[in-house]
Protein backbone atom coordinates (compact mmCIF):
# COMPACT_ATOMS: atom_id res chain seq x y z
CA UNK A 1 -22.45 -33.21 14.99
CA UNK A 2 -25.67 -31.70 13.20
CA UNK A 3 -26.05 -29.89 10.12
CA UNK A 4 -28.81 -27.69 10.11
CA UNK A 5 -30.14 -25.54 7.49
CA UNK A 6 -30.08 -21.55 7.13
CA UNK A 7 -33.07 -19.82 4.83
CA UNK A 8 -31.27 -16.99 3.14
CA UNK A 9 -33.03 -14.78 0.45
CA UNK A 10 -31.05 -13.44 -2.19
CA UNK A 11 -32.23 -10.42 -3.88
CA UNK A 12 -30.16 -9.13 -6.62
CA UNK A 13 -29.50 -12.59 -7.69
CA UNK A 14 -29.18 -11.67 -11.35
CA UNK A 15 -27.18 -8.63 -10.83
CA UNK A 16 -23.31 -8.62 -11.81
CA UNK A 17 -21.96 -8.85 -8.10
CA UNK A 18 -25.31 -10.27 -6.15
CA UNK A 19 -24.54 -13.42 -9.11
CA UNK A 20 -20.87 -13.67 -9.63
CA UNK A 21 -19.81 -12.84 -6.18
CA UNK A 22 -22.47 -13.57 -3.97
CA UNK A 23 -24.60 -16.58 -5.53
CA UNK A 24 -22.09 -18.71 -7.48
CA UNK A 25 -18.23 -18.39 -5.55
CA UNK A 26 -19.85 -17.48 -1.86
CA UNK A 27 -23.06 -19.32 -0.92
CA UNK A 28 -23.30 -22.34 -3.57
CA UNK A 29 -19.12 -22.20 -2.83
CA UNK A 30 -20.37 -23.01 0.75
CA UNK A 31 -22.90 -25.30 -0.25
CA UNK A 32 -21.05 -26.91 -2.24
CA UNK A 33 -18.54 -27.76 0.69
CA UNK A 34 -21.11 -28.82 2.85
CA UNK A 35 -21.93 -26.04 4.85
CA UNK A 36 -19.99 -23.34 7.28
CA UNK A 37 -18.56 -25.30 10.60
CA UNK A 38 -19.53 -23.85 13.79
CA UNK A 39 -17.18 -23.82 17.15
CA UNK A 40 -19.55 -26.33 18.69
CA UNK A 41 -18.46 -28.60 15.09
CA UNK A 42 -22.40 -28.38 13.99
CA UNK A 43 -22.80 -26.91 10.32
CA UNK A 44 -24.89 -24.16 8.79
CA UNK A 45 -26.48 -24.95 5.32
CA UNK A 46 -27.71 -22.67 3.18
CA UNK A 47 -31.14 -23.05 1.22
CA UNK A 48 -31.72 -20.50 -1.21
CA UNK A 49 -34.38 -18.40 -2.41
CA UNK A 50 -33.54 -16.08 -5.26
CA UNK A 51 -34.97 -12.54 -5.92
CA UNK A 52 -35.08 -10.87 -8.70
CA UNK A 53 -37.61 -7.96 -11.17
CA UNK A 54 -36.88 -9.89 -13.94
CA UNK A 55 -38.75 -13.29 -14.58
CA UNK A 56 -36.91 -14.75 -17.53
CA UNK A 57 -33.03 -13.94 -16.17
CA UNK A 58 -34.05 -15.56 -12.73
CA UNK A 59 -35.75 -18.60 -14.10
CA UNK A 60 -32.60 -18.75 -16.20
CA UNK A 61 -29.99 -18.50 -13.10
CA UNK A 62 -31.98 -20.79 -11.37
CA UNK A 63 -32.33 -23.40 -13.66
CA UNK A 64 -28.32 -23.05 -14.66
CA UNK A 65 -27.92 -24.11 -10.61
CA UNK A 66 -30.44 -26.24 -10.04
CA UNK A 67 -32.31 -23.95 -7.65
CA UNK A 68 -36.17 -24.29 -7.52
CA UNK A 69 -36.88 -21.34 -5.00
CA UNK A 70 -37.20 -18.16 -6.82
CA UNK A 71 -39.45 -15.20 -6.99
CA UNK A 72 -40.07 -11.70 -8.55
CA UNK A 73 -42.04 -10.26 -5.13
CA UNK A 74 -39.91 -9.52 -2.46
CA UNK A 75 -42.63 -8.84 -0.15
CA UNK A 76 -43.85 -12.75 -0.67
CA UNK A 77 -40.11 -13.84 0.07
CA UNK A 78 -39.90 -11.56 3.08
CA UNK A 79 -43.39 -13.03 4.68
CA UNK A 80 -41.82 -16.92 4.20
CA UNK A 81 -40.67 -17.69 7.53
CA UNK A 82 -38.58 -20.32 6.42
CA UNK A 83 -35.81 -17.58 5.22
CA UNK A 84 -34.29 -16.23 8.47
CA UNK A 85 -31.51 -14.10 6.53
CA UNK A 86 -31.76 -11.83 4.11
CA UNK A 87 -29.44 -10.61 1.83
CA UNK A 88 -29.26 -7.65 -0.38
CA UNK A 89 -27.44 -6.82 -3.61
CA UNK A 90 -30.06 -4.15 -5.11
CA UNK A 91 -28.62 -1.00 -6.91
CA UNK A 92 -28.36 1.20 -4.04
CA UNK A 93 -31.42 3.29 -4.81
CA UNK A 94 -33.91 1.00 -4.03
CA UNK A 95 -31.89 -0.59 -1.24
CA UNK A 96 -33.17 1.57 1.83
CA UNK A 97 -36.35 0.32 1.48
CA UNK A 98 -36.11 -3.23 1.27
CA UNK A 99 -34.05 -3.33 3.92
CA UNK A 100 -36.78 -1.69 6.10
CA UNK A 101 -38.68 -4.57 4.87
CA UNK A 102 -36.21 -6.80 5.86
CA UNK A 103 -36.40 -5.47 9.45
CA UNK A 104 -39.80 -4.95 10.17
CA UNK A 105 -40.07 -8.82 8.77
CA UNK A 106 -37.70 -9.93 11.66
CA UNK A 107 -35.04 -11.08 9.49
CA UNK A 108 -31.40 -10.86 10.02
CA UNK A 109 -29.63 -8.73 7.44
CA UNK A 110 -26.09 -8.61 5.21
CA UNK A 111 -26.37 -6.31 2.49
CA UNK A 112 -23.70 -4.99 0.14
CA UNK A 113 -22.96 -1.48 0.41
CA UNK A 114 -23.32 1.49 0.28
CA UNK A 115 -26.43 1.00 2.61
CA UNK A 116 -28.01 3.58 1.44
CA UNK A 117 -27.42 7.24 -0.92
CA UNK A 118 -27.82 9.45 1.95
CA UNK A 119 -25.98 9.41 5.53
CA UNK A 120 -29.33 10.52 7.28
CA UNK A 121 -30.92 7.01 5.44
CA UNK A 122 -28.07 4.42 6.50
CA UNK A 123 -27.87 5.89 10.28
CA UNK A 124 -31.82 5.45 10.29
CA UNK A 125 -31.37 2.04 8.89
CA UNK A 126 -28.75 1.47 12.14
CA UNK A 127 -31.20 3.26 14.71
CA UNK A 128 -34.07 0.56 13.17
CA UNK A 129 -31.63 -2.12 13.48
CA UNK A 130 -30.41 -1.14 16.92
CA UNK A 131 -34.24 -1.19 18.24
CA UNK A 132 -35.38 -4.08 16.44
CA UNK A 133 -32.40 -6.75 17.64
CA UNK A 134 -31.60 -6.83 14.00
CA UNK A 135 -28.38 -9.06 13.42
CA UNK A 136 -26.80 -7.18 10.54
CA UNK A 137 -23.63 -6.88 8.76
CA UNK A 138 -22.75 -4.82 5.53
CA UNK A 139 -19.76 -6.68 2.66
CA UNK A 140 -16.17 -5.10 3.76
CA UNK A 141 -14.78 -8.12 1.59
CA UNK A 142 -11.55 -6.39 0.74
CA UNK A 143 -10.46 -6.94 4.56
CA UNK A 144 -11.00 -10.82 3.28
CA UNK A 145 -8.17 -10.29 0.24
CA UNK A 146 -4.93 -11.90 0.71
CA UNK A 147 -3.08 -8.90 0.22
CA UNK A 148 -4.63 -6.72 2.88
CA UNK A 149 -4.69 -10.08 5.29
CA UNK A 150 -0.86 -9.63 5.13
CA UNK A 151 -1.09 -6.20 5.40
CA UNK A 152 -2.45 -6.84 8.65
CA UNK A 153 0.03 -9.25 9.75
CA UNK A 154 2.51 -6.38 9.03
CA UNK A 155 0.83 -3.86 11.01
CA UNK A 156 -0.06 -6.67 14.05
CA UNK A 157 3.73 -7.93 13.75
CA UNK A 158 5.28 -3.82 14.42
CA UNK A 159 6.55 -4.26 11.02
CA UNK A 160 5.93 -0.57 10.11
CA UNK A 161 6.61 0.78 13.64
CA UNK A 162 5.08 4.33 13.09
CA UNK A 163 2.96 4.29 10.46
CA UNK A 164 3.45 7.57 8.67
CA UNK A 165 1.20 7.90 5.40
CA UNK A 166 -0.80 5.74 3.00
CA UNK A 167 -0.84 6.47 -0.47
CA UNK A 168 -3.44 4.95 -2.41
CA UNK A 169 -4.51 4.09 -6.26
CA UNK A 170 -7.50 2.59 -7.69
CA UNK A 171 -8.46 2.31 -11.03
CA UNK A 172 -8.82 1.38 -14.63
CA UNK A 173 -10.00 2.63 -17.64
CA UNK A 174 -13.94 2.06 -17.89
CA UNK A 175 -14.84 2.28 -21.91
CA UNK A 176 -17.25 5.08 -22.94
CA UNK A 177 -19.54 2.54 -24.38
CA UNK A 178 -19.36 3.52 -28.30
CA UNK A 179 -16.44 1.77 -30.46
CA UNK A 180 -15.96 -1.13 -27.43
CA UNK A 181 -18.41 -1.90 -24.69
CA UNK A 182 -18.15 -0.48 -21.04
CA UNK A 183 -17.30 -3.39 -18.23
CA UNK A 184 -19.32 -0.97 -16.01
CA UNK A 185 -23.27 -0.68 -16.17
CA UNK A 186 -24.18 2.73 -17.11
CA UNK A 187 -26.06 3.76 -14.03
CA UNK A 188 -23.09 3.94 -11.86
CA UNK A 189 -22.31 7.41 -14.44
CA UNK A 190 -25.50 8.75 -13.53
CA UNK A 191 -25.84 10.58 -9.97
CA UNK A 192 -29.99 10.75 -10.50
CA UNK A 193 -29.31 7.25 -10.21
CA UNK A 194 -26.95 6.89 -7.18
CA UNK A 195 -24.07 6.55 -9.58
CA UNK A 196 -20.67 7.73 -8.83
CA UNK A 197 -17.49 6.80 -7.79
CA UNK A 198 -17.29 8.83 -4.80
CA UNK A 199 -20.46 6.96 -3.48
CA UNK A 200 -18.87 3.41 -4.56
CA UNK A 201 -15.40 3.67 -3.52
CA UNK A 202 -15.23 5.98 -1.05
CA UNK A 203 -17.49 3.60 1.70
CA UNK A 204 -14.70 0.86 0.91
CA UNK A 205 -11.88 3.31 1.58
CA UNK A 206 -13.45 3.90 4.90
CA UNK A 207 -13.78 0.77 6.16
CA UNK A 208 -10.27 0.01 4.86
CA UNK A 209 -8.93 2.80 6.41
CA UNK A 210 -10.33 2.47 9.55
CA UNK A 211 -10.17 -0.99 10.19
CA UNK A 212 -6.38 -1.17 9.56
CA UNK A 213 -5.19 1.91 9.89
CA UNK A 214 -7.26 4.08 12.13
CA UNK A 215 -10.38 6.89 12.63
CA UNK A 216 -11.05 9.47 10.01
CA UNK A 217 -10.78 12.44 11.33
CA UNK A 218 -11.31 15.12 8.16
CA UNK A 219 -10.98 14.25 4.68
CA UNK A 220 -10.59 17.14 1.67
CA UNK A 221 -11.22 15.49 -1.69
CA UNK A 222 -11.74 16.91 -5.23
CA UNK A 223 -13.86 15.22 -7.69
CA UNK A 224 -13.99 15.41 -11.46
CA UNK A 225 -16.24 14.21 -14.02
CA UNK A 226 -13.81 13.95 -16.64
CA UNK A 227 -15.64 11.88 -20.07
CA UNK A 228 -18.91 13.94 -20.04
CA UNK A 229 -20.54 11.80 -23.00
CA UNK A 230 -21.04 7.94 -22.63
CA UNK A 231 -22.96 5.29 -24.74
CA UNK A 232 -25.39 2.79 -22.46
CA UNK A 233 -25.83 -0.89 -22.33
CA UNK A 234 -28.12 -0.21 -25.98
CA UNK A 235 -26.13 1.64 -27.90
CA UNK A 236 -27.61 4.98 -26.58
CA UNK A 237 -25.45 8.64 -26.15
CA UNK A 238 -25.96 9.50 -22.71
CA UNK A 239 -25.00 12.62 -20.29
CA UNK A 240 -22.60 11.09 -17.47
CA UNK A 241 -23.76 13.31 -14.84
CA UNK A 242 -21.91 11.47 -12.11
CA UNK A 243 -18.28 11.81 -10.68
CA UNK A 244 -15.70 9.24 -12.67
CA UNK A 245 -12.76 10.54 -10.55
CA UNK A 246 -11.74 11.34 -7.22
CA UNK A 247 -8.65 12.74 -5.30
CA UNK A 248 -9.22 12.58 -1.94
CA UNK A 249 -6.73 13.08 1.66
CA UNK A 250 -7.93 11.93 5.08
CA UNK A 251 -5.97 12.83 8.29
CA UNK A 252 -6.21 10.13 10.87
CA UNK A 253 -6.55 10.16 14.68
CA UNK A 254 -2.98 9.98 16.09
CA UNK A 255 -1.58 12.18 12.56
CA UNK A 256 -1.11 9.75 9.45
CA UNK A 257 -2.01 10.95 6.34
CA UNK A 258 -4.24 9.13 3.45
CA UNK A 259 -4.02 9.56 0.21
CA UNK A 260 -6.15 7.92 -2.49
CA UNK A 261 -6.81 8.17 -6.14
CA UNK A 262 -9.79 6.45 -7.39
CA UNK A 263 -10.79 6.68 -10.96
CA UNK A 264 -12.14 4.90 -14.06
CA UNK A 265 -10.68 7.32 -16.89
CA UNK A 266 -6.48 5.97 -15.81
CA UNK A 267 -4.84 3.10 -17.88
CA UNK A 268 -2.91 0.93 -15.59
CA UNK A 269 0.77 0.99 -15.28
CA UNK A 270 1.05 -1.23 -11.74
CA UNK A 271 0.68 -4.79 -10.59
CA UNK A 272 -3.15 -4.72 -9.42
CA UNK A 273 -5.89 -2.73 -10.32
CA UNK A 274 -5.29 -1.26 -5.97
CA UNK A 275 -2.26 -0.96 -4.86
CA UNK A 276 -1.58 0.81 -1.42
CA UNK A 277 1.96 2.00 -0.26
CA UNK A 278 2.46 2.38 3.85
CA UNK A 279 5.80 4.37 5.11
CA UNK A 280 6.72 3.67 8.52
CA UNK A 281 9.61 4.64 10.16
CA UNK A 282 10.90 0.79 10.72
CA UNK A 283 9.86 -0.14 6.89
CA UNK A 284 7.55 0.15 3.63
CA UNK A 285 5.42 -1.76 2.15
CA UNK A 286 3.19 -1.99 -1.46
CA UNK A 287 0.15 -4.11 -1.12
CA UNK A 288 -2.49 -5.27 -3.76
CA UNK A 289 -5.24 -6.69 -3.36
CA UNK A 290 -3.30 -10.45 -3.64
CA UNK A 291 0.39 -9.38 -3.77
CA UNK A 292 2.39 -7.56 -0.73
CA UNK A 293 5.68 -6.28 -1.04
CA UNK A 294 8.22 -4.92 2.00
CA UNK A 295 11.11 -3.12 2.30
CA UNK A 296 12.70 -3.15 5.82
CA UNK A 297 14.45 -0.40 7.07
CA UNK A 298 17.90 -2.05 7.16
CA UNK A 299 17.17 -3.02 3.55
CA UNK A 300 16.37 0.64 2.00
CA UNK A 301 19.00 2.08 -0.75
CA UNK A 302 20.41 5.29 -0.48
CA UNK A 303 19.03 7.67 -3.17
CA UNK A 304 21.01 10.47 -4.25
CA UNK A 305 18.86 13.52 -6.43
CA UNK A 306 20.64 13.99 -9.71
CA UNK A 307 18.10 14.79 -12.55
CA UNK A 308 21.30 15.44 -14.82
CA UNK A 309 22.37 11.37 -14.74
CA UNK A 310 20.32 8.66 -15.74
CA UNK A 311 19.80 6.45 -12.47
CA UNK A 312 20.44 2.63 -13.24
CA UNK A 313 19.45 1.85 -9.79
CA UNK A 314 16.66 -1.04 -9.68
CA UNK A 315 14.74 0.05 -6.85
CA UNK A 316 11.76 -2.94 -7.83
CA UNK A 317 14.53 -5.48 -7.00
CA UNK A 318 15.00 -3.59 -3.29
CA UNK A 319 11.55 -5.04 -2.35
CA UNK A 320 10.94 -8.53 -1.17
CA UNK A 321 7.93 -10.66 -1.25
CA UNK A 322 5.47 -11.49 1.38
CA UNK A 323 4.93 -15.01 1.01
CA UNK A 324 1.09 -16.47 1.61
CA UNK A 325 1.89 -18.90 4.51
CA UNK A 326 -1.57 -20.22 4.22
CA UNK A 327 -4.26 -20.70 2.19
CA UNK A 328 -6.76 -17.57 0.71
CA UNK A 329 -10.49 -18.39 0.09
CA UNK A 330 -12.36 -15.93 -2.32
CA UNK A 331 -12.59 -13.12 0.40
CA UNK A 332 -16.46 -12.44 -0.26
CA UNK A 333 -16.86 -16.37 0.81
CA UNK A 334 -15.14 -16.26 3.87
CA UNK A 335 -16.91 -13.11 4.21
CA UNK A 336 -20.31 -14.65 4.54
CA UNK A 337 -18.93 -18.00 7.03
CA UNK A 338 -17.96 -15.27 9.34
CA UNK A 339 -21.28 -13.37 8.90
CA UNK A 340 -23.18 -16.62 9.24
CA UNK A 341 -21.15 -18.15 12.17
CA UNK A 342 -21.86 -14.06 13.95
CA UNK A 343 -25.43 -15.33 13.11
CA UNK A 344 -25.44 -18.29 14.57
CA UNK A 345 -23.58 -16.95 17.98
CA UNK A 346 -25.70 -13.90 18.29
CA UNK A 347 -28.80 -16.86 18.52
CA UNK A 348 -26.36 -17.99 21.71
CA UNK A 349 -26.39 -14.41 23.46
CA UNK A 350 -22.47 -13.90 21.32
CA UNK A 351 -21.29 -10.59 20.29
CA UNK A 352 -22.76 -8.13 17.79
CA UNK A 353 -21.45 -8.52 13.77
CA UNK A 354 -18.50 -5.40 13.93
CA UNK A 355 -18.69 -4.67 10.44
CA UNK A 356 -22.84 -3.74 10.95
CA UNK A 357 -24.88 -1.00 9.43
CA UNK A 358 -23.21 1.53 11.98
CA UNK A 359 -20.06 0.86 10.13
CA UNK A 360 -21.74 0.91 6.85
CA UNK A 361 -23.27 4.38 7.97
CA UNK A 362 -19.81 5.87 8.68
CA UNK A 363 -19.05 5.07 4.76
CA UNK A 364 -21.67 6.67 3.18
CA UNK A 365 -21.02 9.86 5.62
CA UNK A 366 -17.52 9.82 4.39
CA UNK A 367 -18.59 9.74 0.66
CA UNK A 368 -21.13 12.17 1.52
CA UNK A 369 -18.37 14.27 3.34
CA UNK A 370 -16.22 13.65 0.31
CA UNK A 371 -18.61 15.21 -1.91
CA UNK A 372 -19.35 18.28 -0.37
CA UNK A 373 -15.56 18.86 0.54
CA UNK A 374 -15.10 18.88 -3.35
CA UNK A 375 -18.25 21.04 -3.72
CA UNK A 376 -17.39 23.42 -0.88
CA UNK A 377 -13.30 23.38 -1.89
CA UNK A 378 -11.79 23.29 1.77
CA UNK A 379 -11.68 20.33 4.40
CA UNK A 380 -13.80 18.77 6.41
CA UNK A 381 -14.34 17.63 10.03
CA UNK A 382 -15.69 14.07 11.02
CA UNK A 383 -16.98 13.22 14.40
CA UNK A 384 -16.50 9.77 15.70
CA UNK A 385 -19.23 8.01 15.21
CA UNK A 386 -19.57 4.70 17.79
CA UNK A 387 -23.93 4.80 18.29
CA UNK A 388 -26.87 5.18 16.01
C-alpha cells in the first residue's frame, strides 16, 4: 500500500486553538502516527506549511517542531500548488476573506468556526463553495468527544425512547484581567471585534443540537453583558462591549425543548465545564464532554416534595456509568482523519463532507438569530436551511 503526501496550509498556526489543537495534538498527532489510513489501506501524509502575521512567534513554533515551511503572506502560500488543503484558524474577522482566497485558489477548505460574523457572509462563502467544487468542512469537534459519542449510542440504541427536553450548561469563570490574568484573549469581550459568546458558542450549540437531537425550529435567548470593565493581555482597562452570557431556548422539529446556559462570569459546581441532561420517557441521562451518566426508567427513585424535612436521599448514587467500550482519540484529531479521508473520496467521485460551510452557515444564523431575539425580546422563527 502507498503513502502519499497531503499539502495542507495552516494559518493561525500561532494562535491558542490553530497551535494547541490543530498543529501539535491533530496534524503532527497524525504525522506522527504515520499518516491517516484510507479504505483502499493507502495513507495520507501531511506536509505542513505554517501561516502566521507574526515573524518571530512562527519562526519560533516552527523551529520547536522541526518544520521548515512557514510564511507571513498568505497570498504566497495560497499560489504554492503543492498545498492542496487549506486550513483556517484566523480570528473570525478576517476569516471571510481568506477563505475567498482559499477558493478562488482551488484549494479544498476546513476552517474552524464561526465561518464568518454575519449569516449573509458564511451562506455566500457556501454559494462560492457550491459553484466552485470546493471540498469543505467547518470543526464540529465536540461530536468527536467521548461523552457525546455515547450520547449517541444512547440515542441510536432507543435508550431515551422519546426524547423530551435538553437542558444545557456551559461555563466557567473567565478572570477580568486585573489582580489574576484572563485564560481568554481579550478580543472575544469586544463585539467591534467579533467577540462574544453568543457568536462562539451558539454555532457549536447548533451543530450539537442538530446533529443529535434534531432541526431548530425558533430559538428565544436573552443575553447579558454582565462584568462591563476588563483589563487586556497588557495590563490595559478596557470597555467589554461584547455579550459574556447567554440564556437561550430552542424548540425542535417534532416538539423537544432546549435549554442552554452559556457563560464566562459562573464558578463551577458540576463534573465538566458542559454538562447536558436529556429526559426521555424510557430514561435520563447527564453527559460531559468525557463522562455520561444514565438513569433507566426502571431505575428512577420516587421523590416525594417536602421542603419541611431534610431529604437524605442520594440521588448521585441513582445514576450509573456509561462505560467507554473503546478507545477515544483527541476528538479534533479524529476530526481532521475524517475530513481528510472525505478529501481523499471526494477525489474518487465519494460523497460531499456533511459538516460543510452550509452547516457552518446555519450556526452563525442561529447566533445571529440569538442575538436579535435578545435585542427584539420575543422568539424567533428559523427556516430549514438544506441549499446555499
Amino acid at each position: 500500500m502507498a503513502t502519499r503526501r497531503i499539502g495542507i496550509i495552516v494559518n493561525g498556526a500561532t494562535g491558542r486553538m490553530g497551535y494547541r489543537q490543530h498543529l501539535v495534538r491533530s496534524l503532527l498527532a497524525i504525522q506522527e502516527q504515520g499518516g491517516v489510513e484510507l479504505a483502499d489501506g493507502d495513507r495520507l501524509l501531511p506536509e505542513l506549511l505554517l501561516v502566521g502575521r507574526n515573524e518571530e512567534k512562527l519562526a519560533a513554533v516552527a523551529q520547536r517542531h522541526g518544520l521548515t515551511n512557514w510564511t507571513t503572506d498568505v497570498d504566497e502560500a495560497l499560489d504554492n500548488d503543492d498545498y492542496e488543503v487549506y486550513f483556517d484558524a484566523l480570528v473570525t474577522n478576517l476569516r471571510v476573506e481568506n477563505l475567498k482566497k482559499a477558493i478562488a485558489a482551488g484549494k479544498a477548505i476546513y476552517t474552524e468556526k464561526p465561518t464568518a460574523e454575519t449569516f449573509e457572509d458564511a451562506l455566500e462563502l457556501a454559494r462560492l463553495a457550491t459553484e466552485h467544487g470546493t471540498v469543505n468542512g467547518v470543526v464540529h469537534d465536540k461530536l468527536y468527544l467521548p461523552g457525546l459519542l455515547k450520547l449517541r449510542r444512547l440515542i441510536d440504541s432507543g435508550f431515551f425512547g422519546e426524547i423530551l427536553s435538553v437542558r444545557g450548561e456551559f461555563g466557567y469563570w473567565v478572570y477580568e484581567g486585573d489582580w489574576q490574568a484572563a485564560q481568554r484573549p481579550s478580543w472575544n469581550y469586544r463585539s467591534e471585534d467579533g467577540g462574544g459568546i453568543v457568536a462562539d458558542m451558539f454555532p457549536h450549540w447548533n451543530y450539537v443540537i442538530e446533529e443529535l437531537f434534531g432541526r431548530i425550529e425558533d430559538v428565544y435567548a436573552q443575553t447579558a453583558t454582565h462584568i462591563g470593565t476588563r483589563w487586556d493581555e497588557q495590563g490595559e482597562q478596557y470597555a467589554a462591549t461584547a455579550d459574556d452570557a447567554a440564556y437561550g431556548v430552542f424548540r425542535l422539529e417534532g416538539g423537544t425543548v432546549v435549554q442552554m446556559n452559556s457563560s464566562w462570569d459562573v464558578r463551577v459546581r458540576r463534573d465538566e465545564l458542559v454538562e447536558f441532561q436529556v429526559d426521555g420517557t424510557k430514561g435520563s441521562a447527564v453527559v460531559g464532554l468525557h463522562s455520561a451518566h444514565i438513569q433507566p426508567r426502571e431505575a428512577t427513585p420516587k421523590p416525594v416534595w417536602n421542603p419541611d424535612v431534610k431529604d437524605g436521599h442520594d440521588y448521585r448514587a441513582d445514576w450509573i456509568e456509561v462505560p467507554d467500550n473503546e478507545p477515544f482519540d483527541n476528538g479534533f484529531k479524529v476530526q481532521w482523519e475524517d475530513f481528510l479521508r472525505h478529501y481523499a473520496d471526494a477525489e474518487r467521485g465519494g460523497p460531499s463532507y456533511p459538516y460543510d460551510f452550509l452547516s457552518g452557515a446555519r450556526g452563525v444564523r442561529l447566533a445571529e438569530t440569538g442575538l436579535a431575539s435578545s435585542e427584539q425580546g420575543r422568539r424567533l422563527s428559523l427556516d430549514p436551511l438544506t441549499e446555499a
